[in-house]
PDB file of N, CA and C in Angstrom:
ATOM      1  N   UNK A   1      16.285-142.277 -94.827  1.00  0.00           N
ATOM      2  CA  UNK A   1      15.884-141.411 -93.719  1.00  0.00           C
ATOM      3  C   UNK A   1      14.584-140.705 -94.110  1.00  0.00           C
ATOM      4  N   UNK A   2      13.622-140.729 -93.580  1.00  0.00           N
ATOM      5  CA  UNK A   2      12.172-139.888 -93.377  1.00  0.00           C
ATOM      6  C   UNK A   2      12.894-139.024 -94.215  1.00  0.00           C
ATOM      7  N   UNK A   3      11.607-137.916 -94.791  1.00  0.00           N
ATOM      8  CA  UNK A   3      12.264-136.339 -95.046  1.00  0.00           C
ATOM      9  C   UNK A   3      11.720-135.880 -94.383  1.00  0.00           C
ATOM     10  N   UNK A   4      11.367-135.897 -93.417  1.00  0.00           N
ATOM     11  CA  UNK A   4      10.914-134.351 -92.500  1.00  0.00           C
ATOM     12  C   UNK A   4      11.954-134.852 -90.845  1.00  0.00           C
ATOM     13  N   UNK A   5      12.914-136.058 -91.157  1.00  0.00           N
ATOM     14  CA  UNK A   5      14.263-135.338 -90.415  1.00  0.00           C
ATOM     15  C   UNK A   5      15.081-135.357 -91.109  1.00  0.00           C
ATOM     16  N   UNK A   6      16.135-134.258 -90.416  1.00  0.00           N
ATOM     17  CA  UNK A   6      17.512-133.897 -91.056  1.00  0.00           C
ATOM     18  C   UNK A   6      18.580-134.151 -89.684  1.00  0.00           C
ATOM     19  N   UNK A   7      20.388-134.565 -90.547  1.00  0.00           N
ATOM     20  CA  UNK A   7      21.056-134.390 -89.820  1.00  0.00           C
ATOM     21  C   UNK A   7      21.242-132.924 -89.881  1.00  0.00           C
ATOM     22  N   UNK A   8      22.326-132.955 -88.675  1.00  0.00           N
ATOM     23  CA  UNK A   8      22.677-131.666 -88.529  1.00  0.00           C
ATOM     24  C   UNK A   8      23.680-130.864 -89.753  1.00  0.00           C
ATOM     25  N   UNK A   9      24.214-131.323 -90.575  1.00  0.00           N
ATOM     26  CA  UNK A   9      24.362-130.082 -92.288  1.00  0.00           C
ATOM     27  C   UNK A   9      23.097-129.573 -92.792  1.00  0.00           C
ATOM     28  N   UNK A  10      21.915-131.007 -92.659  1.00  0.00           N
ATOM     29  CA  UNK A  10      20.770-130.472 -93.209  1.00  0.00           C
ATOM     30  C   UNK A  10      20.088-129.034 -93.069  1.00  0.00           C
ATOM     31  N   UNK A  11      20.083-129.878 -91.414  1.00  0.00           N
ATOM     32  CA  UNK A  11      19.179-128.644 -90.446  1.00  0.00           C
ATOM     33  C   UNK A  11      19.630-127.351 -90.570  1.00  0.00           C
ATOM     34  N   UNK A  12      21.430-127.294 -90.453  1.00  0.00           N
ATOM     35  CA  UNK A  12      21.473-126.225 -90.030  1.00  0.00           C
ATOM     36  C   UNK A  12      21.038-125.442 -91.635  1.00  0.00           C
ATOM     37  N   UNK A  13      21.792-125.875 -92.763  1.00  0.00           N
ATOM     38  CA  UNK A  13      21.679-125.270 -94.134  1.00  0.00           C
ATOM     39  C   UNK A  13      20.038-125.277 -94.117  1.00  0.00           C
ATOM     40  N   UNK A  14      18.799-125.627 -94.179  1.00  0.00           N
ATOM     41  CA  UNK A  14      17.425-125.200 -93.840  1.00  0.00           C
ATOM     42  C   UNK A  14      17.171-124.384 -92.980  1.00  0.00           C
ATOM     43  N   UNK A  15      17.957-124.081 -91.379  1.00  0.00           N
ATOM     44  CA  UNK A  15      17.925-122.771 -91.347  1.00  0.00           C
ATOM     45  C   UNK A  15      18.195-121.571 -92.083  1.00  0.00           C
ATOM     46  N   UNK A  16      19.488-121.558 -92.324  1.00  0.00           N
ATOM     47  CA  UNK A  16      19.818-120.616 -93.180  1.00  0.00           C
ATOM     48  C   UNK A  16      19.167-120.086 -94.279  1.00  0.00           C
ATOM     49  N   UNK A  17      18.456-121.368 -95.522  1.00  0.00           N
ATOM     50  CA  UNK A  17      18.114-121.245 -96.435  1.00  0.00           C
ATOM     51  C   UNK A  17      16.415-120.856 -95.860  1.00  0.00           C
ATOM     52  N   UNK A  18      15.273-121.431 -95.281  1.00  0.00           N
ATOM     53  CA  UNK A  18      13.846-121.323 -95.049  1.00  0.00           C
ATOM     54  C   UNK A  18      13.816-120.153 -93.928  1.00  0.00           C
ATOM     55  N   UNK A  19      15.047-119.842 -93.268  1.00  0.00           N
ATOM     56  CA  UNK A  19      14.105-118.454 -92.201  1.00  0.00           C
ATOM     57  C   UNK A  19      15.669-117.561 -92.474  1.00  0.00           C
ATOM     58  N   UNK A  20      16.384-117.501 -93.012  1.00  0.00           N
ATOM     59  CA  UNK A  20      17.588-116.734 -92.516  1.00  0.00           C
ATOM     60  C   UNK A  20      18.561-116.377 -91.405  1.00  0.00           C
ATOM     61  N   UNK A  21      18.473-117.705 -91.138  1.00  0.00           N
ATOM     62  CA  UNK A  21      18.963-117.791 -89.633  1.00  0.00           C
ATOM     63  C   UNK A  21      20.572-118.384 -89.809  1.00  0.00           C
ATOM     64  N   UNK A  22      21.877-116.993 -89.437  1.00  0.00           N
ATOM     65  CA  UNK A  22      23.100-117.807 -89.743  1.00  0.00           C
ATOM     66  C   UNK A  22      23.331-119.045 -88.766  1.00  0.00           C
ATOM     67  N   UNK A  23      23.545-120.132 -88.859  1.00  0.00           N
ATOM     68  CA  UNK A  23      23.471-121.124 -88.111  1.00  0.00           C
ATOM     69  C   UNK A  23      24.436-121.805 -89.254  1.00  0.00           C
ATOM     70  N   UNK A  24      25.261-122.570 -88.307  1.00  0.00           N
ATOM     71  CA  UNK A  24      26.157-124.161 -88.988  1.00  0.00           C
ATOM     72  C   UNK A  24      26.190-124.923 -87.929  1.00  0.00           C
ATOM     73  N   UNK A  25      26.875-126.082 -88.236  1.00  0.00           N
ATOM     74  CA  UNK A  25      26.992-127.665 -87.648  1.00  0.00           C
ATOM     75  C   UNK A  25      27.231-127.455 -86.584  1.00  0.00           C
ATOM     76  N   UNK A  26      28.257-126.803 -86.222  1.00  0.00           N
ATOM     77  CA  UNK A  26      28.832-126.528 -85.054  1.00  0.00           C
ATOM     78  C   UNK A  26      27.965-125.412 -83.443  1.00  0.00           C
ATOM     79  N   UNK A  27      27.223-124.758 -84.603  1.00  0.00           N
ATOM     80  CA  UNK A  27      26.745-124.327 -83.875  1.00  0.00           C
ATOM     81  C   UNK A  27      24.857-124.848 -83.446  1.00  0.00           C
ATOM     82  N   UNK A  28      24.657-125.356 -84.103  1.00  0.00           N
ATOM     83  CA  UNK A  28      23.562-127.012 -83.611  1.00  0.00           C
ATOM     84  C   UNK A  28      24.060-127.717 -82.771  1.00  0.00           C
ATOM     85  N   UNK A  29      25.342-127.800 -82.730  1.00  0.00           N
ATOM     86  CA  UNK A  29      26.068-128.951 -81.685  1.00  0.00           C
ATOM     87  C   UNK A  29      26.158-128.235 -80.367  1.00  0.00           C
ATOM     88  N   UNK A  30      27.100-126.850 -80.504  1.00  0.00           N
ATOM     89  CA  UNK A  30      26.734-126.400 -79.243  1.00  0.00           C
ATOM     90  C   UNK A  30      25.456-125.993 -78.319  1.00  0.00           C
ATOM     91  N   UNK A  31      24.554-125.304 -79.120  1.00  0.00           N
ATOM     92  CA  UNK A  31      23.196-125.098 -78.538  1.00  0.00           C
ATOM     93  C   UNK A  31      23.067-126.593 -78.260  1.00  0.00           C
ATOM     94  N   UNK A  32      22.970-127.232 -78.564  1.00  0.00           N
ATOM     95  CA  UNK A  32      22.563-128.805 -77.915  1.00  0.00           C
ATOM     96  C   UNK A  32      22.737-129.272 -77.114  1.00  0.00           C
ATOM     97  N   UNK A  33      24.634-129.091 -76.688  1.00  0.00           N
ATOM     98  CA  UNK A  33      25.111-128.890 -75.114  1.00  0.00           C
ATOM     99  C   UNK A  33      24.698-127.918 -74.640  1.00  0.00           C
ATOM    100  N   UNK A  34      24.400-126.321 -74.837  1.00  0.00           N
ATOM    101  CA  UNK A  34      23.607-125.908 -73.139  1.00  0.00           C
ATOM    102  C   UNK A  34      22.204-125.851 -73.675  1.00  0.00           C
ATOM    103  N   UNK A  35      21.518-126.591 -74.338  1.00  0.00           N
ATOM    104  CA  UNK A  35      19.838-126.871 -74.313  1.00  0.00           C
ATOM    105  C   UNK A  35      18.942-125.558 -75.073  1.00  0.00           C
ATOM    106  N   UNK A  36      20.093-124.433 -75.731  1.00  0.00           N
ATOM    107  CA  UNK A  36      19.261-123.665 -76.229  1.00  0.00           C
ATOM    108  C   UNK A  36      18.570-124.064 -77.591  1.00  0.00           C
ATOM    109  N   UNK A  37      19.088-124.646 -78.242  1.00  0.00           N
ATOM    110  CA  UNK A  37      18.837-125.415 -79.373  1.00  0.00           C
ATOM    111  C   UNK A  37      17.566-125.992 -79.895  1.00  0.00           C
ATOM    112  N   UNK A  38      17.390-126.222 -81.153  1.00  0.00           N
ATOM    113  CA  UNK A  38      16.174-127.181 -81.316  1.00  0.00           C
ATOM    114  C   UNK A  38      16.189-128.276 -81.050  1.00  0.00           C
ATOM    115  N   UNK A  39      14.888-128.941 -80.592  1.00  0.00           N
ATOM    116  CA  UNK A  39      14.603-129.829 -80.088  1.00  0.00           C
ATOM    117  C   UNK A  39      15.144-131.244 -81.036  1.00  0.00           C
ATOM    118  N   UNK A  40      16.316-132.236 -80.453  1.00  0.00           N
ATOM    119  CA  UNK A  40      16.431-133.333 -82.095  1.00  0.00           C
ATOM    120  C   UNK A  40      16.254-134.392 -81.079  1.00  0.00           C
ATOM    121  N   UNK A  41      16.527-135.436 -81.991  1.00  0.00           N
ATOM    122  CA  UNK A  41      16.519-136.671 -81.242  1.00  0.00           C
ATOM    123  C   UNK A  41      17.779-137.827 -81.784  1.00  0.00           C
ATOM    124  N   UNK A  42      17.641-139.195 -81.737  1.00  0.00           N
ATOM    125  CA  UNK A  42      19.089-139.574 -81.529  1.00  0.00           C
ATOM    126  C   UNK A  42      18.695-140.989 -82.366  1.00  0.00           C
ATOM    127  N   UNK A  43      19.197-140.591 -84.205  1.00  0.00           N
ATOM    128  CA  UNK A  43      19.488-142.067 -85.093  1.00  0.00           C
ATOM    129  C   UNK A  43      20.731-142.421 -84.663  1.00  0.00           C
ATOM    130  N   UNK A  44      20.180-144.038 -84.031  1.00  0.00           N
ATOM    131  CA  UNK A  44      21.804-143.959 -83.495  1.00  0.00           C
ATOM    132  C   UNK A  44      22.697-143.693 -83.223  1.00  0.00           C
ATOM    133  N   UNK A  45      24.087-142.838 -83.161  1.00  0.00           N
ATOM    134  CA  UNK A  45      24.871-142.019 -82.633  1.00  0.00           C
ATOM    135  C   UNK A  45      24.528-140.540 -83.497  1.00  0.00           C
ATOM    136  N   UNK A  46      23.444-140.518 -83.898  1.00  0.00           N
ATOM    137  CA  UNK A  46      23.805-139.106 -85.186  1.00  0.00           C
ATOM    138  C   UNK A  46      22.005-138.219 -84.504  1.00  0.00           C
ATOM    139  N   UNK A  47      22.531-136.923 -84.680  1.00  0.00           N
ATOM    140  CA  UNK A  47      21.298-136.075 -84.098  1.00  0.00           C
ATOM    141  C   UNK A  47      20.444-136.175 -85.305  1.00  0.00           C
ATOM    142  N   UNK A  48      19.310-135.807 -85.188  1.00  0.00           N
ATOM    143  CA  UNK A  48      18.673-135.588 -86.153  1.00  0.00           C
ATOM    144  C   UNK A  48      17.231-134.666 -85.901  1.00  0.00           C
ATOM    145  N   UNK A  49      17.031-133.539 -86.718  1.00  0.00           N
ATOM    146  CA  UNK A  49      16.131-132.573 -86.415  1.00  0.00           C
ATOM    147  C   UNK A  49      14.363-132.340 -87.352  1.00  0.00           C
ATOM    148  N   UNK A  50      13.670-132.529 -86.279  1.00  0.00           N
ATOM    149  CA  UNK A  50      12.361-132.806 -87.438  1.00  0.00           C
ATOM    150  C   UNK A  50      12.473-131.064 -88.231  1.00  0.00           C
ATOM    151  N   UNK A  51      12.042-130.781 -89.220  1.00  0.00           N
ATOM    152  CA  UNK A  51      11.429-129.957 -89.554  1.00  0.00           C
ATOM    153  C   UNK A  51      10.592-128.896 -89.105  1.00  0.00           C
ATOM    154  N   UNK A  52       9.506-129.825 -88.217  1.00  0.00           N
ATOM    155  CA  UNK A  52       8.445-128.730 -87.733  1.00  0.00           C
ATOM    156  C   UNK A  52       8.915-128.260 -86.363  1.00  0.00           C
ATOM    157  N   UNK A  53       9.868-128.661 -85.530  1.00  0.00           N
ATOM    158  CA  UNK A  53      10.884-128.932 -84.429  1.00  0.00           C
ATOM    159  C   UNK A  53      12.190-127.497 -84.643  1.00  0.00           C
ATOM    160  N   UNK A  54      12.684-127.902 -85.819  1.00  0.00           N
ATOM    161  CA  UNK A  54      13.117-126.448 -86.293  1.00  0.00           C
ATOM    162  C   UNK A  54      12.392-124.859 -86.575  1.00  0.00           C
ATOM    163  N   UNK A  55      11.585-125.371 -87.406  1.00  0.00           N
ATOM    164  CA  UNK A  55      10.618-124.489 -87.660  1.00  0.00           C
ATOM    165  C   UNK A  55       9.986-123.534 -86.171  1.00  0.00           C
ATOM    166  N   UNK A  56       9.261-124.231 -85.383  1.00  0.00           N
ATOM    167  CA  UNK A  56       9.460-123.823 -84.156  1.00  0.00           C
ATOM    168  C   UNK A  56      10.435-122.951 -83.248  1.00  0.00           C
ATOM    169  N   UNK A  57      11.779-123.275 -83.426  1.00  0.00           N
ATOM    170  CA  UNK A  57      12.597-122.679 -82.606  1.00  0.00           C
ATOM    171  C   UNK A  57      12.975-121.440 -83.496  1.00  0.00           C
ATOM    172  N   UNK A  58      13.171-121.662 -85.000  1.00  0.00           N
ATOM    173  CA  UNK A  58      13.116-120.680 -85.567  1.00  0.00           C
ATOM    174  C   UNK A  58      11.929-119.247 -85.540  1.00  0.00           C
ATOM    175  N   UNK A  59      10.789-119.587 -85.262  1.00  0.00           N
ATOM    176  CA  UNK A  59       9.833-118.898 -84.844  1.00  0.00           C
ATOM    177  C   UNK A  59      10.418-118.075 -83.710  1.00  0.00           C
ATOM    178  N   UNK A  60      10.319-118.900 -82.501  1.00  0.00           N
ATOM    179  CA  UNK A  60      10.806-118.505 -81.422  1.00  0.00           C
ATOM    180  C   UNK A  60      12.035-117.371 -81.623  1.00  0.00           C
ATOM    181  N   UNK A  61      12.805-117.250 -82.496  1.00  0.00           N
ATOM    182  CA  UNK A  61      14.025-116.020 -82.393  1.00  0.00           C
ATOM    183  C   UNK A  61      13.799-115.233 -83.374  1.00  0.00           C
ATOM    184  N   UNK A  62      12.420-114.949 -83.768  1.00  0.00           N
ATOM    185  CA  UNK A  62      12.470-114.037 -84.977  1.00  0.00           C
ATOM    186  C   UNK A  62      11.643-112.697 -83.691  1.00  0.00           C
ATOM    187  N   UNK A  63      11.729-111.507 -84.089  1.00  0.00           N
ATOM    188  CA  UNK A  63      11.268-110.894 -83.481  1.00  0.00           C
ATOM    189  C   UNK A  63      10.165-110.506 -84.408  1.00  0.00           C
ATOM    190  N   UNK A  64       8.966-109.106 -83.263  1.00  0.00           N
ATOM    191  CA  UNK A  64       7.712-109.119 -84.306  1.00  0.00           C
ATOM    192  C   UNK A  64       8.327-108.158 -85.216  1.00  0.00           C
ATOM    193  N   UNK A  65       7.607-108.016 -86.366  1.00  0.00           N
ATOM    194  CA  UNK A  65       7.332-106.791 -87.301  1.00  0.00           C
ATOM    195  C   UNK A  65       8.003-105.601 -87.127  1.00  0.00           C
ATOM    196  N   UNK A  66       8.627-105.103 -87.884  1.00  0.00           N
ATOM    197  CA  UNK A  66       9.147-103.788 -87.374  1.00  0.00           C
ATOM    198  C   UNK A  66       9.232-102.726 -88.752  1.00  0.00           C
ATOM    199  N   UNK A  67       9.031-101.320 -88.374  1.00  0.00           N
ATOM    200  CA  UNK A  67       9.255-100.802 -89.628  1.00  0.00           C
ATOM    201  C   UNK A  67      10.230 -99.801 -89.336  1.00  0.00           C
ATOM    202  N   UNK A  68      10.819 -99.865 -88.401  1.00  0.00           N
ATOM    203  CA  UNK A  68      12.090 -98.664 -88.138  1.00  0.00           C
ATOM    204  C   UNK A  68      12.916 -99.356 -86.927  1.00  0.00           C
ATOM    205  N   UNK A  69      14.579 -99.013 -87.862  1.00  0.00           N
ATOM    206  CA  UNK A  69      15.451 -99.502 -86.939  1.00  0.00           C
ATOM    207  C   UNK A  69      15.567 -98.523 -85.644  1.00  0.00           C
ATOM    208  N   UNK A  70      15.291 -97.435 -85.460  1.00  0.00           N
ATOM    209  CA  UNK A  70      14.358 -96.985 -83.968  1.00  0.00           C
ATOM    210  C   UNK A  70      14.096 -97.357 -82.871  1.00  0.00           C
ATOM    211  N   UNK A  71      13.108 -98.797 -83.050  1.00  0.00           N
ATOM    212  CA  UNK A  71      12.136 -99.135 -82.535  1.00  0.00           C
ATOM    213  C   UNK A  71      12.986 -99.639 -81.024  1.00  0.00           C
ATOM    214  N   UNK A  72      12.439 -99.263 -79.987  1.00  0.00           N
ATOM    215  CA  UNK A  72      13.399 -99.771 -79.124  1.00  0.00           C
ATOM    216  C   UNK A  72      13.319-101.390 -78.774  1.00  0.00           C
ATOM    217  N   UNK A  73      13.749-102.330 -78.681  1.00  0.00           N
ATOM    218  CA  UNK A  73      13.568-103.510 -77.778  1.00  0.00           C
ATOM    219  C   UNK A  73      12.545-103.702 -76.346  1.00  0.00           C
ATOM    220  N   UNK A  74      11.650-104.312 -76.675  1.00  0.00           N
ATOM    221  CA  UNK A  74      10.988-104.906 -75.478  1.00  0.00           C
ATOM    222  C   UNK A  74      11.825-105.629 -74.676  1.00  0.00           C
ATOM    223  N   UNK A  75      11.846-105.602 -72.989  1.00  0.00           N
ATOM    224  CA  UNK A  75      12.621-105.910 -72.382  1.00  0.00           C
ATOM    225  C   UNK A  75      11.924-107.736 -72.644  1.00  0.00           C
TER     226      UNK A  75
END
């Protein structure tokens, strides 16, 4: 398999481990059924997630900078 895809143990444990994002198998699988998920594609019956594809969505749920738990939420 390429290395810049992963199945889904990979992906999700590279979330966890490269942005801190709690994520497991199960929960790659569900975001996948309602489409919130990162973007994968399909080795034969098995998902599989690029890297920069993760990386991305991981971006996407980090919020900006903050230096006080204070700070209110932007709507």
């Amino acid at each position: 398999m390429h290395s810049d895809l992963k199945r889904r143990p990979s992906a999700a444990q590279y979330l966890r481990d490269r942005w801190g994002i709690a994520c497991s198998t199960g929960t790659l699988a569900n975001l996948a059924v309602s489409g919130a998920g990162p973007v994968y594609r399909l080795a034969g019956r098995f998902p599989v997630y690029a890297v920069q594809d993760l990386d991305e969505w991981a971006q996407q749920r980090l919020s900006e900078p903050r230096r006080s738990t204070s700070k209110h939420r932007a709507s």
